[in-house]
C-alpha atoms as a PDB file:
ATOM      1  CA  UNK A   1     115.037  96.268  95.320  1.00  0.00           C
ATOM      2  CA  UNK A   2     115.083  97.304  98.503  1.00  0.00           C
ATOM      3  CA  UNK A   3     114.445  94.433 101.273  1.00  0.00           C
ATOM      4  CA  UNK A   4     111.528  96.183 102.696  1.00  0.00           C
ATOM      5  CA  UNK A   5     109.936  96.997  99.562  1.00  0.00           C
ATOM      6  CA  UNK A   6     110.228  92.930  98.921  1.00  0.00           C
ATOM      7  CA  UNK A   7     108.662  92.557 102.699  1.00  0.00           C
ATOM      8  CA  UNK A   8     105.842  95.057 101.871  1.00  0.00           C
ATOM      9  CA  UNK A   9     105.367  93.585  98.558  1.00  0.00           C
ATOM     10  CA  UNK A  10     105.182  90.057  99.914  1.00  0.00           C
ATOM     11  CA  UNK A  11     102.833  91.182 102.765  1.00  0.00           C
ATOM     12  CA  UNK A  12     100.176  92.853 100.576  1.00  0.00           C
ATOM     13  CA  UNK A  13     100.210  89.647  98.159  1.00  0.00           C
ATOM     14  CA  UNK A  14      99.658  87.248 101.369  1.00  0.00           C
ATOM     15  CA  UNK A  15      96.903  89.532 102.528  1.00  0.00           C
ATOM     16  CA  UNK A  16      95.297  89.596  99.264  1.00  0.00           C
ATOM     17  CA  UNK A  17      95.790  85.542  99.082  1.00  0.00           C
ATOM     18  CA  UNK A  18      93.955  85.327 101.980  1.00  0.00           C
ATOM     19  CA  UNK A  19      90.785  85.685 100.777  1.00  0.00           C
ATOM     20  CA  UNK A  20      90.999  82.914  98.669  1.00  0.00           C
ATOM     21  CA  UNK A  21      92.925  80.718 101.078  1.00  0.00           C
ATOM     22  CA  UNK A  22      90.806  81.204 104.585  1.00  0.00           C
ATOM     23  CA  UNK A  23      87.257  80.003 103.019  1.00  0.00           C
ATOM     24  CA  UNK A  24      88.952  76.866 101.768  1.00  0.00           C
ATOM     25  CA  UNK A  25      90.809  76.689 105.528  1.00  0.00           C
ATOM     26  CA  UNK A  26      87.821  76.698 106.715  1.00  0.00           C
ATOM     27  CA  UNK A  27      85.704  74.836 105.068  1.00  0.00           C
ATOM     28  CA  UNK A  28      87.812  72.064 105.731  1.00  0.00           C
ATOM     29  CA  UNK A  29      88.583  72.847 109.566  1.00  0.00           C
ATOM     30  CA  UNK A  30      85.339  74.751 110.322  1.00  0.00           C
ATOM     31  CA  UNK A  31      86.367  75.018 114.075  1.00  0.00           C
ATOM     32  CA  UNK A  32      89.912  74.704 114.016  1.00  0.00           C
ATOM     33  CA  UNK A  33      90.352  78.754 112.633  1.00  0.00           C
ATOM     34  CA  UNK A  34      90.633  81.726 115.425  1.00  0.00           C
ATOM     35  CA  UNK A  35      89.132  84.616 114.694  1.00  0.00           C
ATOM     36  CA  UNK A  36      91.267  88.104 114.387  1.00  0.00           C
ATOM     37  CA  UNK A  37      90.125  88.795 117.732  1.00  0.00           C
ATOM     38  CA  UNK A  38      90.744  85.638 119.567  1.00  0.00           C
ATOM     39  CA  UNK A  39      94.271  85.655 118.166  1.00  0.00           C
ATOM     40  CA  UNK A  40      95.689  88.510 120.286  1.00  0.00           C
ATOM     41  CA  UNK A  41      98.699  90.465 119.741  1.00  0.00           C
ATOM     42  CA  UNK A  42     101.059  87.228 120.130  1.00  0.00           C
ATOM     43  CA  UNK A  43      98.889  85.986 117.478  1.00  0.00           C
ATOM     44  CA  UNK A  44      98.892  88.441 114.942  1.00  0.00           C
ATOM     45  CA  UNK A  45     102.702  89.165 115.273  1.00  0.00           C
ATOM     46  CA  UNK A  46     102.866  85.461 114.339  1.00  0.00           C
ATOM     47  CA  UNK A  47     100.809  85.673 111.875  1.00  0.00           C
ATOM     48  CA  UNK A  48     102.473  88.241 109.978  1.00  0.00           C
ATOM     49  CA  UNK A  49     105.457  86.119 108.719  1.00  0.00           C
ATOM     50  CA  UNK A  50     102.628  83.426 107.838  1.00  0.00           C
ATOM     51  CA  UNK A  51     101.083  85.814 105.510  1.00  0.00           C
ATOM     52  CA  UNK A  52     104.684  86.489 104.421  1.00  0.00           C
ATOM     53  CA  UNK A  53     105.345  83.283 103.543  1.00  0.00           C
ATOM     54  CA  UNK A  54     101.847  82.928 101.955  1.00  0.00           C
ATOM     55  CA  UNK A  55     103.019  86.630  99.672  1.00  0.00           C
ATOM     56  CA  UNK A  56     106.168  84.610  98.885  1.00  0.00           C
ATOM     57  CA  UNK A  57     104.535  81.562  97.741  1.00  0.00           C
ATOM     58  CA  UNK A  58     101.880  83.169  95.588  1.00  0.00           C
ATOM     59  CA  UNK A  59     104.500  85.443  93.565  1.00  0.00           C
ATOM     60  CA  UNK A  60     106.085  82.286  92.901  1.00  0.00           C
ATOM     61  CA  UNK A  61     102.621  80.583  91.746  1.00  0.00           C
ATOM     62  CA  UNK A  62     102.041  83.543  89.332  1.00  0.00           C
ATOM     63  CA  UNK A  63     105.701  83.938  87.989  1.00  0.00           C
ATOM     64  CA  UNK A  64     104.926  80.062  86.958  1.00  0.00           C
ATOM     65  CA  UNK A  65     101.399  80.543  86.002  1.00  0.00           C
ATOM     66  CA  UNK A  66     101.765  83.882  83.734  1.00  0.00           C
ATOM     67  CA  UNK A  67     105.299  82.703  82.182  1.00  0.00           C
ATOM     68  CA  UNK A  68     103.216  82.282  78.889  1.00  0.00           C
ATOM     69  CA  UNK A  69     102.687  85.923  78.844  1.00  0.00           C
ATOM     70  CA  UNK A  70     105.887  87.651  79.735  1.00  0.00           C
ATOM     71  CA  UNK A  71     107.568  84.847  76.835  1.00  0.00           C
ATOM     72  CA  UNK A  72     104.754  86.441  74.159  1.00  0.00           C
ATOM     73  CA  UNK A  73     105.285  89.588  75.338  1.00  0.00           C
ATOM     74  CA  UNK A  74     108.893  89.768  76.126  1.00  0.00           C
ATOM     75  CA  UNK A  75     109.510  87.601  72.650  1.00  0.00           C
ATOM     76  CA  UNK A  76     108.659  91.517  71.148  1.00  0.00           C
ATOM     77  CA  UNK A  77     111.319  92.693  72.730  1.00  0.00           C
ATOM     78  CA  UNK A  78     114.320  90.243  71.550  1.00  0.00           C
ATOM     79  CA  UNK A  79     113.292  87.891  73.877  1.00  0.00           C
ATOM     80  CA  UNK A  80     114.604  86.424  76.907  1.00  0.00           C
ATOM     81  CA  UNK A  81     118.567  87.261  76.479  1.00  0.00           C
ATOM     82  CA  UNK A  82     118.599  90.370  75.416  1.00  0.00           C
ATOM     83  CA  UNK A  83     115.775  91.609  78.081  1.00  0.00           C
ATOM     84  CA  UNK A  84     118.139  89.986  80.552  1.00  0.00           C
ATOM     85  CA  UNK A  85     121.598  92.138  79.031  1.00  0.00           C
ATOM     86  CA  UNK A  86     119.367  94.747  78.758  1.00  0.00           C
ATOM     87  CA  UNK A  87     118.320  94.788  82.496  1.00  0.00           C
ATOM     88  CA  UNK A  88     121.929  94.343  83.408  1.00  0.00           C
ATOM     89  CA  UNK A  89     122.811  97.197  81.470  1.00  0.00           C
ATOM     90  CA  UNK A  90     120.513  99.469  83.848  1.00  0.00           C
ATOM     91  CA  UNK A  91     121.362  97.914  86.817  1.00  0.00           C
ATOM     92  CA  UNK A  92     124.935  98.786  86.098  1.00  0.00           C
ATOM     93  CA  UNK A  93     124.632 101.683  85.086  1.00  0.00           C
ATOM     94  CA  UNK A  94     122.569 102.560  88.250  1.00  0.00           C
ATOM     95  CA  UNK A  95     120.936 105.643  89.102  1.00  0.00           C
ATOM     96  CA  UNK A  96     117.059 106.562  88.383  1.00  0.00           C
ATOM     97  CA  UNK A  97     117.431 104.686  85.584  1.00  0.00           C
ATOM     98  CA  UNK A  98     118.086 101.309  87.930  1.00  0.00           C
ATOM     99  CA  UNK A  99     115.471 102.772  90.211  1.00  0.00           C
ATOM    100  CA  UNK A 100     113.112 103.029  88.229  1.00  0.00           C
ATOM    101  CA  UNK A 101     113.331  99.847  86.914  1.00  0.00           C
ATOM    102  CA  UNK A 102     112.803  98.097  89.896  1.00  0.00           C
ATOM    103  CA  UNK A 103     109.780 100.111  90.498  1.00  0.00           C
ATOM    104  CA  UNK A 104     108.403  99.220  87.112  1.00  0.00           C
ATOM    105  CA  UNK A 105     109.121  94.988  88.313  1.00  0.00           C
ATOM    106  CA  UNK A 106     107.644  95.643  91.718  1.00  0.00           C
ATOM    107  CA  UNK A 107     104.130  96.680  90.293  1.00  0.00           C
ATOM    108  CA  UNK A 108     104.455  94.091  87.325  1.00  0.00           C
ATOM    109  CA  UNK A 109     104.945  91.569  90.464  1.00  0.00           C
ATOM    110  CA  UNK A 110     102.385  93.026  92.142  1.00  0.00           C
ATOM    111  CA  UNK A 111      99.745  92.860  89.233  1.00  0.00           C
ATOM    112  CA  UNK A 112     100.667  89.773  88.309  1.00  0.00           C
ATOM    113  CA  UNK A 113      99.633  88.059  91.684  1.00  0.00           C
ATOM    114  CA  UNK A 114      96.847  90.061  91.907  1.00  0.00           C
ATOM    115  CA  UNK A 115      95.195  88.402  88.548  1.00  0.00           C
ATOM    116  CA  UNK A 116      96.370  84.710  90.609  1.00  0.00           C
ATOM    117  CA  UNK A 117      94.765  85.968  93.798  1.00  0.00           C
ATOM    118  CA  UNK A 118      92.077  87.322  92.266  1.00  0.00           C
ATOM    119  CA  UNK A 119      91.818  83.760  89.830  1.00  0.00           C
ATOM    120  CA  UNK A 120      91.681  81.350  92.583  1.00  0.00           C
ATOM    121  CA  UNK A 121      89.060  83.612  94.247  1.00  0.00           C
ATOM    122  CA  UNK A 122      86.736  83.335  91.567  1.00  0.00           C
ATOM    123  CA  UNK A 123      87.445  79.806  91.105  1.00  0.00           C
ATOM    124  CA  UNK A 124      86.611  79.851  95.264  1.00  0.00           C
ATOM    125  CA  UNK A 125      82.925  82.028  95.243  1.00  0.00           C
ATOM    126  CA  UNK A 126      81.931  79.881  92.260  1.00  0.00           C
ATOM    127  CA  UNK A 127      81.886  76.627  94.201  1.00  0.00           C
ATOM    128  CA  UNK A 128      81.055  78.836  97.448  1.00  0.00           C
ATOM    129  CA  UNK A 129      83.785  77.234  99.067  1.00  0.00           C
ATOM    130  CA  UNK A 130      82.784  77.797 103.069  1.00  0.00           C
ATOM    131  CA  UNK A 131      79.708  79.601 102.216  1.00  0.00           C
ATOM    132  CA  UNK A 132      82.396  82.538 101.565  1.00  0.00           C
ATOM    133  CA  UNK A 133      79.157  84.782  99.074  1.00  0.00           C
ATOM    134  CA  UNK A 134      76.414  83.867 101.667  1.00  0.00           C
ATOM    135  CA  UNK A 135      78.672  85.582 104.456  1.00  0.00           C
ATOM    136  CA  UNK A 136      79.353  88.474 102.111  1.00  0.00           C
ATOM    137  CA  UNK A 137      75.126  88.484 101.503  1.00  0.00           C
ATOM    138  CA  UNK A 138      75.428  88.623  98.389  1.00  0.00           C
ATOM    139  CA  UNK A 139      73.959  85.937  96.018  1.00  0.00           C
ATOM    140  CA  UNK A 140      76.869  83.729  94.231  1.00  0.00           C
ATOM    141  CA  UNK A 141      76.471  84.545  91.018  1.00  0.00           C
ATOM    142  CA  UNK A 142      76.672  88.442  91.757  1.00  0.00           C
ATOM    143  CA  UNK A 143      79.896  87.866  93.658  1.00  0.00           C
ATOM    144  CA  UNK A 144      81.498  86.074  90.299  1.00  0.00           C
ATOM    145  CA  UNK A 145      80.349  88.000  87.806  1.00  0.00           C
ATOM    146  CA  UNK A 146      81.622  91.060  90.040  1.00  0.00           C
ATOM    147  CA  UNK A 147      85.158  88.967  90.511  1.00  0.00           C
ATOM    148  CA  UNK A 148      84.977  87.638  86.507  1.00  0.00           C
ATOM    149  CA  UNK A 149      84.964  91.396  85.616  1.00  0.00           C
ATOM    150  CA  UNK A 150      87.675  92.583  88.357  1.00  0.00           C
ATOM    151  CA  UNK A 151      89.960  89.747  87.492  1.00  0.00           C
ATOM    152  CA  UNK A 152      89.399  90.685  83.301  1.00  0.00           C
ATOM    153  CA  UNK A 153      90.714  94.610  84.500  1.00  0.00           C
ATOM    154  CA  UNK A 154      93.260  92.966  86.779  1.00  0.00           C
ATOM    155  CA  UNK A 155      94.506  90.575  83.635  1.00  0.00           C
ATOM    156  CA  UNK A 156      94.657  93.706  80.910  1.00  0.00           C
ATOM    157  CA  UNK A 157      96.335  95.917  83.479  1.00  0.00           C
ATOM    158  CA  UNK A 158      99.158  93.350  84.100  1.00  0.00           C
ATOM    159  CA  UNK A 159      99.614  92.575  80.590  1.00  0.00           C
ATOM    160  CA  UNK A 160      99.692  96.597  79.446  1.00  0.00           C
ATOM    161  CA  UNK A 161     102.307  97.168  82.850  1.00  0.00           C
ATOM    162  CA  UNK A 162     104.616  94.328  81.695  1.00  0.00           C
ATOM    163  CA  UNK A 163     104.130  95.432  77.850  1.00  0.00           C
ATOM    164  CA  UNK A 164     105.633  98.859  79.302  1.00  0.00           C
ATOM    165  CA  UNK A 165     107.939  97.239  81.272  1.00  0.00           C
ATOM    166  CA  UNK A 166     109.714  96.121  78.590  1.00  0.00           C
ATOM    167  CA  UNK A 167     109.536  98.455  76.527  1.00  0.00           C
ATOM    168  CA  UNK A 168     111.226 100.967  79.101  1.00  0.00           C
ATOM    169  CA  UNK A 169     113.944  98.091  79.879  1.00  0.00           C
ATOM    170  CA  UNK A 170     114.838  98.165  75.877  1.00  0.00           C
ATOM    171  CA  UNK A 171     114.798 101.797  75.575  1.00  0.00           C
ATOM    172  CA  UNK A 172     116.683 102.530  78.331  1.00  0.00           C
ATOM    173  CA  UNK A 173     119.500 100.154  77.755  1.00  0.00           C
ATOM    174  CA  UNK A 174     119.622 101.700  74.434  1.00  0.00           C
ATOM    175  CA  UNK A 175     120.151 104.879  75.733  1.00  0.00           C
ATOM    176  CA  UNK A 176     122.696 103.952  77.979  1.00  0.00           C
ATOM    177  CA  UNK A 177     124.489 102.502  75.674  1.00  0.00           C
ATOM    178  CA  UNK A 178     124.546 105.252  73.217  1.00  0.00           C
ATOM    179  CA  UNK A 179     126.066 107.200  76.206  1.00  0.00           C
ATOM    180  CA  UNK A 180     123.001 109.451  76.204  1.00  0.00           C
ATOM    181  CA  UNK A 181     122.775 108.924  80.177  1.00  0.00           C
ATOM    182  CA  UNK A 182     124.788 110.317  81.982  1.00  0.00           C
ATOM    183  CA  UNK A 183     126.194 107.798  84.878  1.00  0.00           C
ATOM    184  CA  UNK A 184     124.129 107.681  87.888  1.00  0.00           C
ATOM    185  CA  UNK A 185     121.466 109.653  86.432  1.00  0.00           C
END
């Protein structure tokens, strides 16, 4: 993976942790937090590796948090080791078959800190942490139940994307090693 697919990737899940994070920020420092607007452009340039940082430390969270389900799942597939030689096999053997791959991780990294983000969200407009649903106008429960069903989609999409993810690891190692792909293909 490219390093600026890992910045981009890393950006987007900060961003999207940020609506989970800034209600609880300020809650407990209700006067402490700038607005976009009073940050500037010095501001917001610094702010950018912040919500880096924040991507970073999320992706980590969920990696920990959904390790139940990629063992389950990835247990269907010979389990750890031999998604591991499998992988290495690809990545080896290079190509759009390696590209691909990564592809495939980056969106099952992506989902997977989306169902965290969008987790900790919920858990955040259920206690109205900050008032966060009254400055959205809607009424609390609305905002859950709308979250509850978004995080549900968010959960069955990551689950079905790493289900294919492995399966497309396993098959294309196979391949490969049948000498079915050609090299760098």
């Amino acid at each position: 993976m490219s390093t600026a697919n890992m910045l981009v990737e890393f950006l987007a899940i900060g961003v999207c942790a940020c609506l989970w994070l800034l209600p609880i920020l300020e809650s407990a420092f209700p006067t402490a937090l700038p607005t976009i607007g009073e940050l500037g452009l010095e501001g917001l340039v610094l702010l950018a590796p912040a919500v880096y940082v924040l991507g970073a430390i999320t992706n980590f969270l969920a990696d920990r948090l959904l390790e139940p389900v990629d063992k389950r799942l990835r247990g269907s597939y010979g389990g750890k080791e031999a998604v591991r030689t499998a992988k290495a096999r690809i990545l080896a053997h290079g190509g759009a078959a390696a590209d691909y791959l990564l592809q495939r991780r980056s969106i099952v990294r992506i989902y997977r800190a989306t169902v965290v983000n969008l987790g900790l969200f919920l858990l955040v407009m259920s206690m109205d942490v900050g008032g966060v649903a009254s400055r959205w106008n809607l009424p609390s429960w609305e905002a859950v139940v709308v979250l509850a069903v978004a995080l549900a989609a968010a959960t069955w999409a990551h689950v079905k994307t790493l289900d294919a993810y492995f399966a497309y690891v396993t098959r294309a190692s196979d391949t490969i090693a049948a000498g079915l792909l050609d090299p760098k293909r």
